[in-house]
N, C-alpha and C. Protein backbone atom coordinates (compact mmCIF):
# COMPACT_ATOMS: atom_id res chain seq x y z
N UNK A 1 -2.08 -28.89 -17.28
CA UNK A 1 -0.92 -28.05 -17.06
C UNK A 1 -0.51 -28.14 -15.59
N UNK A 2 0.98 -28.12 -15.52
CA UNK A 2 1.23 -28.38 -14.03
C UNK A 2 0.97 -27.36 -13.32
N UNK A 3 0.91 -27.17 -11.70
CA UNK A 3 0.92 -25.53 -11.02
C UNK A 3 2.56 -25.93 -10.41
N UNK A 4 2.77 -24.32 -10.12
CA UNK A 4 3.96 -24.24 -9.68
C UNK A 4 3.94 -24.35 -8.51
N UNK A 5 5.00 -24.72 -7.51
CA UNK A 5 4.97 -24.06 -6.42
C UNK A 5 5.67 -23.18 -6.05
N UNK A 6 5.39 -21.93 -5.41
CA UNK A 6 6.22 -21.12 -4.79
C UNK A 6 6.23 -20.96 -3.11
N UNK A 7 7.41 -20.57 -2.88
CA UNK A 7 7.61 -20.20 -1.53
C UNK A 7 8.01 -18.63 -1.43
N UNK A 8 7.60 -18.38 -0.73
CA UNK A 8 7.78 -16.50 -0.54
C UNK A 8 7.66 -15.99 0.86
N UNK A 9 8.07 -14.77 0.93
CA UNK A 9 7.13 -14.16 2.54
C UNK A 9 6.48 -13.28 2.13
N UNK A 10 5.39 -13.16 3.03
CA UNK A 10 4.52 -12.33 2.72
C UNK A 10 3.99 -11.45 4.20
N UNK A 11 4.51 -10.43 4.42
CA UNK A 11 4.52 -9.74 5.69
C UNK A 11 4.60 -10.24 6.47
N UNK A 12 5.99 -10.72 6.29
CA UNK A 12 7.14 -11.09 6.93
C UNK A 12 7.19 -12.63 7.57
N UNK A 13 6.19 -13.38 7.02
CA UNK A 13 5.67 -14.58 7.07
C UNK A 13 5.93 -15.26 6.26
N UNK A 14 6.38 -16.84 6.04
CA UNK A 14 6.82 -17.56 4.84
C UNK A 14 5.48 -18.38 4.77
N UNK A 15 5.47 -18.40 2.89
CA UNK A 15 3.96 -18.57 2.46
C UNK A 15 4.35 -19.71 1.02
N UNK A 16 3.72 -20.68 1.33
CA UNK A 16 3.36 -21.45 -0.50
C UNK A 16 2.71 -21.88 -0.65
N UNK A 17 2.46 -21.33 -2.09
CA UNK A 17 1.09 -21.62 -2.68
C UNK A 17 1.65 -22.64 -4.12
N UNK A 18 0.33 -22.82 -4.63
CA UNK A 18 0.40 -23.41 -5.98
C UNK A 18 -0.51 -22.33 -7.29
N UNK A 19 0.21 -21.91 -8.07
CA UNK A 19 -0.19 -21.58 -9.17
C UNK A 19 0.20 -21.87 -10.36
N UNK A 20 -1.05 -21.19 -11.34
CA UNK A 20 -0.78 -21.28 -12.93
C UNK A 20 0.13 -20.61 -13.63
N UNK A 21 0.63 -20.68 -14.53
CA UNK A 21 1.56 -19.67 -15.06
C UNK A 21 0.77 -18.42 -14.74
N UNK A 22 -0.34 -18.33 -15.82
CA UNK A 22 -0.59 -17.00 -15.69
C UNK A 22 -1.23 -16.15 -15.05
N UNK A 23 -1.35 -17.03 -13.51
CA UNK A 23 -1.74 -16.07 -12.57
C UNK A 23 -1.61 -15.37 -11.95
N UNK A 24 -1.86 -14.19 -11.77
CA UNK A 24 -0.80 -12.54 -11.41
C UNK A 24 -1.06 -12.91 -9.72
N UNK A 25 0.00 -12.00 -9.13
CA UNK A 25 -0.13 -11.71 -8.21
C UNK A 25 -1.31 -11.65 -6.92
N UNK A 26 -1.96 -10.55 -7.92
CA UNK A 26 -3.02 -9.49 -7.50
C UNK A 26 -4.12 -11.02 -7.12
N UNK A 27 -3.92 -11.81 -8.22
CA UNK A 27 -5.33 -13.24 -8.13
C UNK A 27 -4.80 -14.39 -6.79
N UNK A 28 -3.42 -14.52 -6.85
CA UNK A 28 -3.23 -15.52 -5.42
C UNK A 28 -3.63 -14.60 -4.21
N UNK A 29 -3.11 -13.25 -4.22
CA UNK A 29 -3.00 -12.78 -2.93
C UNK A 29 -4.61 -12.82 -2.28
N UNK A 30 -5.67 -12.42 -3.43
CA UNK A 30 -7.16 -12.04 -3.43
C UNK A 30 -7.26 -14.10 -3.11
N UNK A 31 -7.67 -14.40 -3.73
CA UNK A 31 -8.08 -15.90 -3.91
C UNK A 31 -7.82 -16.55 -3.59
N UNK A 32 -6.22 -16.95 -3.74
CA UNK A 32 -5.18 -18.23 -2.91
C UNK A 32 -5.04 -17.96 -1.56
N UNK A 33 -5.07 -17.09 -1.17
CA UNK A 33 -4.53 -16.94 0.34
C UNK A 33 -5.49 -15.67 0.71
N UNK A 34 -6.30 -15.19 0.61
CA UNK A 34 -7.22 -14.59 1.06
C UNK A 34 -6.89 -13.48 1.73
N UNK A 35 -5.60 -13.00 1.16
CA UNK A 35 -5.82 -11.61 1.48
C UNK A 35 -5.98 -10.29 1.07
N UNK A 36 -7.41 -10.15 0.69
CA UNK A 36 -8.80 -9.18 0.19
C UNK A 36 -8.35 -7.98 0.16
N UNK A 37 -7.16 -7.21 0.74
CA UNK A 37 -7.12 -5.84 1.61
C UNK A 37 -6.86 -5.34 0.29
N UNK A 38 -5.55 -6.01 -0.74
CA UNK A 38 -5.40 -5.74 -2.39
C UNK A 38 -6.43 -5.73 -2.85
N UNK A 39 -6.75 -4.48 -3.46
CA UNK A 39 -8.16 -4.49 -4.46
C UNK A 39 -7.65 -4.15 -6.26
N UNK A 40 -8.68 -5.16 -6.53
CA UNK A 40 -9.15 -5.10 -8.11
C UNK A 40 -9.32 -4.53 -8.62
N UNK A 41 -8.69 -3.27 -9.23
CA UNK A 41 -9.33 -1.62 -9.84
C UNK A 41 -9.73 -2.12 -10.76
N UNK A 42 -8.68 -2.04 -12.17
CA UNK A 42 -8.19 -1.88 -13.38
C UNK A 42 -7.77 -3.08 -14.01
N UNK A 43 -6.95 -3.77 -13.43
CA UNK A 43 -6.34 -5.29 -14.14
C UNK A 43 -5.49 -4.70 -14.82
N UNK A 44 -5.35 -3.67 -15.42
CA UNK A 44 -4.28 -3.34 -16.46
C UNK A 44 -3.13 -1.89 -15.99
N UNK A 45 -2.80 -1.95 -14.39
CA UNK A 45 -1.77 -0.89 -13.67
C UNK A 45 -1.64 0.08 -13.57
N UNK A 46 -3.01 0.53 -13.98
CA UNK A 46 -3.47 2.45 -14.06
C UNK A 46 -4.04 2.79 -12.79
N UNK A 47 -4.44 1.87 -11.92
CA UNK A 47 -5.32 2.52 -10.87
C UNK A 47 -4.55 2.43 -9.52
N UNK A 48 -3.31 1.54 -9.17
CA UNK A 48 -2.72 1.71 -8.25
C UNK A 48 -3.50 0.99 -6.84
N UNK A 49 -4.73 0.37 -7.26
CA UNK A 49 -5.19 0.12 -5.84
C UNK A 49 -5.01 -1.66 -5.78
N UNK A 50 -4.07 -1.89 -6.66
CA UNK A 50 -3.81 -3.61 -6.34
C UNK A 50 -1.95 -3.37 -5.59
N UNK A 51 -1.60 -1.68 -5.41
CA UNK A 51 -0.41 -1.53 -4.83
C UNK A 51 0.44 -2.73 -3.88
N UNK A 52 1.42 -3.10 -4.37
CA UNK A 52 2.11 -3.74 -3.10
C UNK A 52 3.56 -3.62 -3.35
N UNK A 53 4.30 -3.87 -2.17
CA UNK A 53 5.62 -4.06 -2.59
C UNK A 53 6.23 -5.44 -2.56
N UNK A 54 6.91 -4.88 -3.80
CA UNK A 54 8.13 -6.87 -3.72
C UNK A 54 9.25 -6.72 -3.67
N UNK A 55 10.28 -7.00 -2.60
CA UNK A 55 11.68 -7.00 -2.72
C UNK A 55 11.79 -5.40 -2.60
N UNK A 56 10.71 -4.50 -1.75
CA UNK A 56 10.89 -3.07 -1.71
C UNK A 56 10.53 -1.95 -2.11
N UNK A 57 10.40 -2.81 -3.82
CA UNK A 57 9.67 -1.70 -4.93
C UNK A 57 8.27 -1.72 -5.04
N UNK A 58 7.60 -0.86 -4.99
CA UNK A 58 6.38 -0.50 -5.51
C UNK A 58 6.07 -1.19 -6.50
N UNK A 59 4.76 -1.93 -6.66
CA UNK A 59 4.99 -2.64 -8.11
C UNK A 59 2.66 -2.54 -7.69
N UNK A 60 2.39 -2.45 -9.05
CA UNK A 60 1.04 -3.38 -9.31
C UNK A 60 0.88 -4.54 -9.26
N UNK A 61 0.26 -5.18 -8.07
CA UNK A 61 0.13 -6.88 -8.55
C UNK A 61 -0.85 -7.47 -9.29
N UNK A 62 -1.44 -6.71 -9.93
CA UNK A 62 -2.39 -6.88 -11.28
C UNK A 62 -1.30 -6.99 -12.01
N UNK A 63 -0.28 -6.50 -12.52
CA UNK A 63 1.05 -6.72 -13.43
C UNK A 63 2.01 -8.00 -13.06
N UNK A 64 1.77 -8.28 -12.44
CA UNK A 64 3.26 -9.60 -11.95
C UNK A 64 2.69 -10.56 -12.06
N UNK A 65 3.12 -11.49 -11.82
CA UNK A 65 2.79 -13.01 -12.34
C UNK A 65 3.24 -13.46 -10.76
N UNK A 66 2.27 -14.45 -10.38
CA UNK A 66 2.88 -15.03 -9.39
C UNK A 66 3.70 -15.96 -9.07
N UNK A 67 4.05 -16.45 -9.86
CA UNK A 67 5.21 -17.19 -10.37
C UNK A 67 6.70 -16.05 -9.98
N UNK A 68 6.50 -14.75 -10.32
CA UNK A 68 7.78 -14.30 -10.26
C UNK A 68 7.76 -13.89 -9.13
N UNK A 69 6.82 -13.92 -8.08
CA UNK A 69 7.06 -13.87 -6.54
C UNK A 69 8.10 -15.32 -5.85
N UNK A 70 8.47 -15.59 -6.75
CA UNK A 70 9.14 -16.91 -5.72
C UNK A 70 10.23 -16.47 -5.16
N UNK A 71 10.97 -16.51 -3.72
CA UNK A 71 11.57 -15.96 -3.17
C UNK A 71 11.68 -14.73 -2.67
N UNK A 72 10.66 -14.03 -3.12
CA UNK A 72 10.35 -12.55 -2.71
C UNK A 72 10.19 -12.14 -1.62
N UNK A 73 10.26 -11.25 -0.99
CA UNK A 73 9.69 -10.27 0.50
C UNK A 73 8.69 -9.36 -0.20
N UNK A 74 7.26 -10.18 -0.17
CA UNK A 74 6.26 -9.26 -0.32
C UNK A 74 5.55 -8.13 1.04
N UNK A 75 4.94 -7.18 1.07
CA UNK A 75 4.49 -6.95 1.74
C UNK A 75 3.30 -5.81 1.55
N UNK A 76 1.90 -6.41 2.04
CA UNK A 76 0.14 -6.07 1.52
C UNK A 76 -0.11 -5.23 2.68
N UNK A 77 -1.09 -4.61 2.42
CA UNK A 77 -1.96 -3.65 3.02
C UNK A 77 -2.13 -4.29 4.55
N UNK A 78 -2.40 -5.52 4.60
CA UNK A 78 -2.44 -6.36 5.88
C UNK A 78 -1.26 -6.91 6.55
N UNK A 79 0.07 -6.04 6.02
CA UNK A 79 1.22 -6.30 7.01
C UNK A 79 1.29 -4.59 7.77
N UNK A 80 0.38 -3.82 7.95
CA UNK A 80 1.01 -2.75 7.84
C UNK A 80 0.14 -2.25 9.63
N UNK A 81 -0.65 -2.83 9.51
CA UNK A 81 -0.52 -2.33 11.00
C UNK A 81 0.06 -3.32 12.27
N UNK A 82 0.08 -3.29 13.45
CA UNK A 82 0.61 -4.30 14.23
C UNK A 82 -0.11 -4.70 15.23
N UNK A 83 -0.98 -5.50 14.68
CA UNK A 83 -2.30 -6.59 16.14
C UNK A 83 -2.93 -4.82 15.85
N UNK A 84 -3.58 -4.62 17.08
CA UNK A 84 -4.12 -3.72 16.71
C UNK A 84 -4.19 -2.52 16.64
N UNK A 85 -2.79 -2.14 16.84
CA UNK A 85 -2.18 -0.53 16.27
C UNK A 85 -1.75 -0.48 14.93
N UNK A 86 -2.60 0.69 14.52
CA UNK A 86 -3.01 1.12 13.54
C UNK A 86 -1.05 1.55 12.77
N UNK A 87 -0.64 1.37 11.64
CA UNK A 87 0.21 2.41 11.29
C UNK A 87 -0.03 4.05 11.43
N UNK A 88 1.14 4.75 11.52
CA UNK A 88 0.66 6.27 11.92
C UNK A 88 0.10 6.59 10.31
N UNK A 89 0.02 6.07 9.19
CA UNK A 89 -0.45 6.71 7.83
C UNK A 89 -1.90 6.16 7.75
N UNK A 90 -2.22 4.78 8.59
CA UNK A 90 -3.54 4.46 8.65
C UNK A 90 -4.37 5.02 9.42
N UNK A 91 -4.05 5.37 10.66
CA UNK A 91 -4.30 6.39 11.44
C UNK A 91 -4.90 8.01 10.94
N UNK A 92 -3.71 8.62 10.20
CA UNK A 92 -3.43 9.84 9.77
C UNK A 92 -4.74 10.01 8.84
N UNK A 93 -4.84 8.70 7.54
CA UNK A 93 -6.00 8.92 6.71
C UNK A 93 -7.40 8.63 7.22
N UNK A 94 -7.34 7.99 8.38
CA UNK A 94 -9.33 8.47 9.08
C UNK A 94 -8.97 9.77 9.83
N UNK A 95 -8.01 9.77 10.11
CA UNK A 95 -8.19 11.61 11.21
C UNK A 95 -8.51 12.54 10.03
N UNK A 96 -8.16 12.51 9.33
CA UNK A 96 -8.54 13.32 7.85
C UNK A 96 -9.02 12.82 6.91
N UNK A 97 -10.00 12.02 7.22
CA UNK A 97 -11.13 11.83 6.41
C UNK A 97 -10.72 11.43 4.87
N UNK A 98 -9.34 10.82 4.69
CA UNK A 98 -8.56 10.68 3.49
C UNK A 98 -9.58 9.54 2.92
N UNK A 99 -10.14 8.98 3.12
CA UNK A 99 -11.25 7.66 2.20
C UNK A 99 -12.52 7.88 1.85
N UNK A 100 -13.12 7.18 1.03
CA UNK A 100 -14.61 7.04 1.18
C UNK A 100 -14.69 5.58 0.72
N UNK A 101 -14.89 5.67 -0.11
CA UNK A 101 -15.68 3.84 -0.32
C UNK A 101 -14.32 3.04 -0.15
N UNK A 102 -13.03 3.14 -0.18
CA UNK A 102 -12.00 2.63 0.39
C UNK A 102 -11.57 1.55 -0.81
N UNK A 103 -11.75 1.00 -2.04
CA UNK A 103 -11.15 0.58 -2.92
C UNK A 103 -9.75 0.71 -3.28
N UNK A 104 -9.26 2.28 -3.23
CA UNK A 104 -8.47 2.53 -3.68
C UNK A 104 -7.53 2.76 -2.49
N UNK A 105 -7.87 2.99 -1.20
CA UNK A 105 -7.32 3.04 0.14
C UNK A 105 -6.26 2.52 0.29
N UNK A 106 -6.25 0.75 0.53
CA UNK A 106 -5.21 0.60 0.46
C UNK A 106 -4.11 0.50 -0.49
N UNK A 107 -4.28 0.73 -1.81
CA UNK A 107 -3.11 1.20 -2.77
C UNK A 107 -2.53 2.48 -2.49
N UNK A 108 -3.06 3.49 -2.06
CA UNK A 108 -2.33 4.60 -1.54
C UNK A 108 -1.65 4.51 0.04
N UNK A 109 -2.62 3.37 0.80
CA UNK A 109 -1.15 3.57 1.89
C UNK A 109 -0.27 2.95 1.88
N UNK A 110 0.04 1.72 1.02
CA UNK A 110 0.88 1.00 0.77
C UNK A 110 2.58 1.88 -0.75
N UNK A 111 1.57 2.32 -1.34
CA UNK A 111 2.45 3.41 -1.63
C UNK A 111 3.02 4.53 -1.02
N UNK A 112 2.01 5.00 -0.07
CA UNK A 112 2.53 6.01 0.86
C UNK A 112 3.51 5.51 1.60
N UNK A 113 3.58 4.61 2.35
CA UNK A 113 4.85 3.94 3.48
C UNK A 113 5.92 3.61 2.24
N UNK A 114 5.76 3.01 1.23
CA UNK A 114 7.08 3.16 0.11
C UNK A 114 7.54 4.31 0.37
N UNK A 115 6.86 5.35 0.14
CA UNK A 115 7.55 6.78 0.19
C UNK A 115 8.10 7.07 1.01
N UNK A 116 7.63 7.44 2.13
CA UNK A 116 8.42 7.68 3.23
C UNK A 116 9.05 6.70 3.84
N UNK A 117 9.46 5.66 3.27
CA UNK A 117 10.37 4.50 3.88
C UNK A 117 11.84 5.53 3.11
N UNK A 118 11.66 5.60 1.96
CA UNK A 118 12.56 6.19 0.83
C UNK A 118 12.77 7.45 1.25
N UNK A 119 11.89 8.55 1.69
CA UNK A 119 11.78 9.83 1.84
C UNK A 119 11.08 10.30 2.95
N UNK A 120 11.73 10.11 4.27
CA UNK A 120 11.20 10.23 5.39
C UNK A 120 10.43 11.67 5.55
N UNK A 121 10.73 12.79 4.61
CA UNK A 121 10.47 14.74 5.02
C UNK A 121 10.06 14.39 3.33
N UNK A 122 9.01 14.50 2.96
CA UNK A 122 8.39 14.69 1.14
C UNK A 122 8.24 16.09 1.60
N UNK A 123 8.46 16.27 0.21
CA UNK A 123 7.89 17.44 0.19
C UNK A 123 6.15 17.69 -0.36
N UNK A 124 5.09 18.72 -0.69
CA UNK A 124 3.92 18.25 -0.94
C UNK A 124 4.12 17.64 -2.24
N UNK A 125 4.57 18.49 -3.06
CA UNK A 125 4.72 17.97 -4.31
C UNK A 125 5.44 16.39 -4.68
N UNK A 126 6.43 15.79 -3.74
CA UNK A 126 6.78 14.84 -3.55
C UNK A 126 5.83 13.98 -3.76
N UNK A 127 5.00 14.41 -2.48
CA UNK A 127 4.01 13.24 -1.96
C UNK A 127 2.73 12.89 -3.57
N UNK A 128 2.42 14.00 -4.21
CA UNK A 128 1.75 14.20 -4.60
C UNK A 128 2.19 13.38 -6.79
N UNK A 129 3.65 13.47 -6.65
CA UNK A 129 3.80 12.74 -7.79
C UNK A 129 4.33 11.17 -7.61
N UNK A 130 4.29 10.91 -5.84
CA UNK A 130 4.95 9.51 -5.75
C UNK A 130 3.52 9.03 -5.83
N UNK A 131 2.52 9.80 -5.55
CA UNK A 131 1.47 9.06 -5.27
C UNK A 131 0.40 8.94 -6.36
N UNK A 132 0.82 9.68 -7.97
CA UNK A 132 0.51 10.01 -8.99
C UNK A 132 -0.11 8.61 -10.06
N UNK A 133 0.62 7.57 -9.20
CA UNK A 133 -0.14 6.14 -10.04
C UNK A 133 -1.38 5.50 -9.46
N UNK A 134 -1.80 6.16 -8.33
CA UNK A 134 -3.07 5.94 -7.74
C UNK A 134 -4.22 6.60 -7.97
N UNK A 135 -4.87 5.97 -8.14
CA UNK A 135 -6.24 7.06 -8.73
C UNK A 135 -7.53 7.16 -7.82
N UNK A 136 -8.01 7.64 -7.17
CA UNK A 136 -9.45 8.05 -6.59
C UNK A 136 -10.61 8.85 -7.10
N UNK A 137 -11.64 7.98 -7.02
CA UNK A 137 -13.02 8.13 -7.80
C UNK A 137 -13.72 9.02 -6.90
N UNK A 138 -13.54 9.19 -5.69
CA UNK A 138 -14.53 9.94 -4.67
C UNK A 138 -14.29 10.76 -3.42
N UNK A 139 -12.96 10.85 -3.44
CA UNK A 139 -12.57 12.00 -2.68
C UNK A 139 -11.43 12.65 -3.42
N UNK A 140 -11.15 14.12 -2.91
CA UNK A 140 -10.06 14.75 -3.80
C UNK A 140 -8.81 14.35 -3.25
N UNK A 141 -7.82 14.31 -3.49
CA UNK A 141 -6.52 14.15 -3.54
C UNK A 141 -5.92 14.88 -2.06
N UNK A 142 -6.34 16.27 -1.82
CA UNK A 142 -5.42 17.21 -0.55
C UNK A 142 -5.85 16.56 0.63
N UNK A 143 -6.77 15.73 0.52
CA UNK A 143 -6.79 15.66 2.26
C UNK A 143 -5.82 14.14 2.23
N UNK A 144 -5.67 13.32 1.28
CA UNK A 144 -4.85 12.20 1.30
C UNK A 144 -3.48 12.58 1.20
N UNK A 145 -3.04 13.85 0.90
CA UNK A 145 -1.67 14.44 0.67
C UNK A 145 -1.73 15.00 2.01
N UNK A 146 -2.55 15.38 2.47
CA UNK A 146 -2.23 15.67 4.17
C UNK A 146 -2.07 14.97 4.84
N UNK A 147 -2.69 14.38 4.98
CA UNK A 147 -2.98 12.50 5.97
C UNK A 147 -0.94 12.53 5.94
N UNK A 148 -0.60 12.08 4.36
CA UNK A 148 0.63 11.34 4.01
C UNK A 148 1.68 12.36 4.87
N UNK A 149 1.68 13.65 4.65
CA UNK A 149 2.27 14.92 5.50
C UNK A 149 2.36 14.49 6.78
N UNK A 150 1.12 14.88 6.93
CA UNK A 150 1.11 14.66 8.89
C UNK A 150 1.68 13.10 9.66
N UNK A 151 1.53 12.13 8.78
CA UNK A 151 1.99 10.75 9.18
C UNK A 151 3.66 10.95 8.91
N UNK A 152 4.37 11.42 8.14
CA UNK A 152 5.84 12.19 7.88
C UNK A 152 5.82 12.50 8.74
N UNK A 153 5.26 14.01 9.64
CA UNK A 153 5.86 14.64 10.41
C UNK A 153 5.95 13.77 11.87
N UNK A 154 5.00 13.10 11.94
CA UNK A 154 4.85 12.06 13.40
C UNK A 154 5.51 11.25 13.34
N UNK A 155 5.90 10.47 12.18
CA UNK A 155 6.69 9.39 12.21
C UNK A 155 8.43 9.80 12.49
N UNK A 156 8.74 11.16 12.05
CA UNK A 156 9.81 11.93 12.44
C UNK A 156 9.37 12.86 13.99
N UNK A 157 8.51 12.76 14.23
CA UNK A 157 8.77 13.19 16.03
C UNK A 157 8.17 14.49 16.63
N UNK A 158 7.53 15.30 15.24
CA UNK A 158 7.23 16.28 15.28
C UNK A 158 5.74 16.13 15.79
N UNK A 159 5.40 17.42 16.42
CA UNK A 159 3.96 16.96 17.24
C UNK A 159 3.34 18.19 16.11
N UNK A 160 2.46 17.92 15.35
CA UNK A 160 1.40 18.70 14.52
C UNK A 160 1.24 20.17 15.51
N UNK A 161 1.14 21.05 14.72
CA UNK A 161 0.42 22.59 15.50
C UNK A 161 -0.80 22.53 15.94
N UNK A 162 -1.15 23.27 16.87
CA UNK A 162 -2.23 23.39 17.26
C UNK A 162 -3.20 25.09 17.56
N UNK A 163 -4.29 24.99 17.22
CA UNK A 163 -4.52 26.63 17.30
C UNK A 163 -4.44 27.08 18.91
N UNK A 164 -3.73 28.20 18.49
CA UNK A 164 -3.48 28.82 19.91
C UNK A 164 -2.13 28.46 20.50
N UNK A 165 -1.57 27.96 20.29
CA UNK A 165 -0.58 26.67 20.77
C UNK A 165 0.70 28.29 21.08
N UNK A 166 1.42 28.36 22.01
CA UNK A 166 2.52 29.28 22.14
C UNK A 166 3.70 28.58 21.69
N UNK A 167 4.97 29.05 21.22
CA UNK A 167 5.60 28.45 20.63
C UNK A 167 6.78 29.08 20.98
C-alpha cells in the first residue's frame, strides 16, 4: 500500500511526513515526528488527553486520520510555551498544583488555551463544561478550574488578590 505524503504546520512550523491511510493523528504526532507531549488515554475520544487543535478547533487526535491533516495549522502541547517561558496556563497549573502523574495534563492545557483564545473572562462554569471532555484519574477537577481562572485573569492584566492586600 502506498503512504501518503502530507505537508502541514505544526506549531507554526511546516512539517511532512509519510503515512498510512489509517493512521490517526494522535500515532504520527507520538511516532512520526516525536512529539510525545500528546498522550494516549483512550484511542476512542473520551479522555481528551490526545487534545490538539487543527485549523483552531479542538479536536481528539486519537479521532483524525492523518491524512486529513494535510494543509492544516496544527498546534500540540509543545507549541505552547516559548524557548523557555512557560505559557501563563502552564505556569498557573504547577502554582496550583493542577497535575499529578501528568497524562492527562497536556489535553487540558491545550483545551484550556482553546478556551480562552474563544473566551478570554469564562466564567467557572464555562471553564468547567469547555473542559468537560477531559478526564482526570488523580486529582480533582477545582484546582485545574482555578489554575484555568487565574491564567484568564493574568492573561487579561489583572494581578490575583492577595491577603491583606488594601484596595
Amino acid at each position: 500500500m502506498a503512504k501518503h505524503h502530507i505537508e502541514t504546520t505544526i506549531n507554526g512550523d511546516p512539517v511532512e511526513f509519510l503515512c498510512e491511510t489509517e493512521d490517526t493523528l494522535l500515532d504520527v504526532l507520538r511516532d512520526g515526528l516525536g512529539l510525545t507531549g500528546t498522550k494516549e488515554g483512550c484511542a476512542t475520544g473520551d479522555c481528551g488527553a490526545c487534545s490538539v487543535t487543527v485549523n483552531g478547533r479542538l479536536v481528539c487526535s486519537c479521532l483524525v486520520l492523518a491524512v486529513e491533516s494535510r494543509g492544516a495549522r496544527i498546534e500540540t502541547i509543545e507549541g505552547m510555551a516559548r524557548g523557555e517561558e512557560l505559557h501563563p496556563l502552564q505556569r498557573k497549573f504547577l502554582e496550583h498544583a493542577a497535575l499529578q502523574c501528568g497524562i492527562c495534563t497536556p489535553g487540558f492545557l491545550v483545551a484550556a488555551k482553546s478556551l480562552l483564545e474563544r473566551k478570554p473572562n469564562p466564567t467557572e462554569t464555562e471553564v468547567r463544561y469547555w473542559l468537560a471532555g477531559n478526564l482526570c484519574r488523580c486529582t480533582g477537577y477545582d484546582k485545574i478550574v482555578r489554575a484555568v481562572l487565574d491564567a484568564a485573569a493574568e492573561m487579561r492584566g489583572i494581578q490575583p488578590k492577595t491577603a491583606g492586600a488594601s484596595h
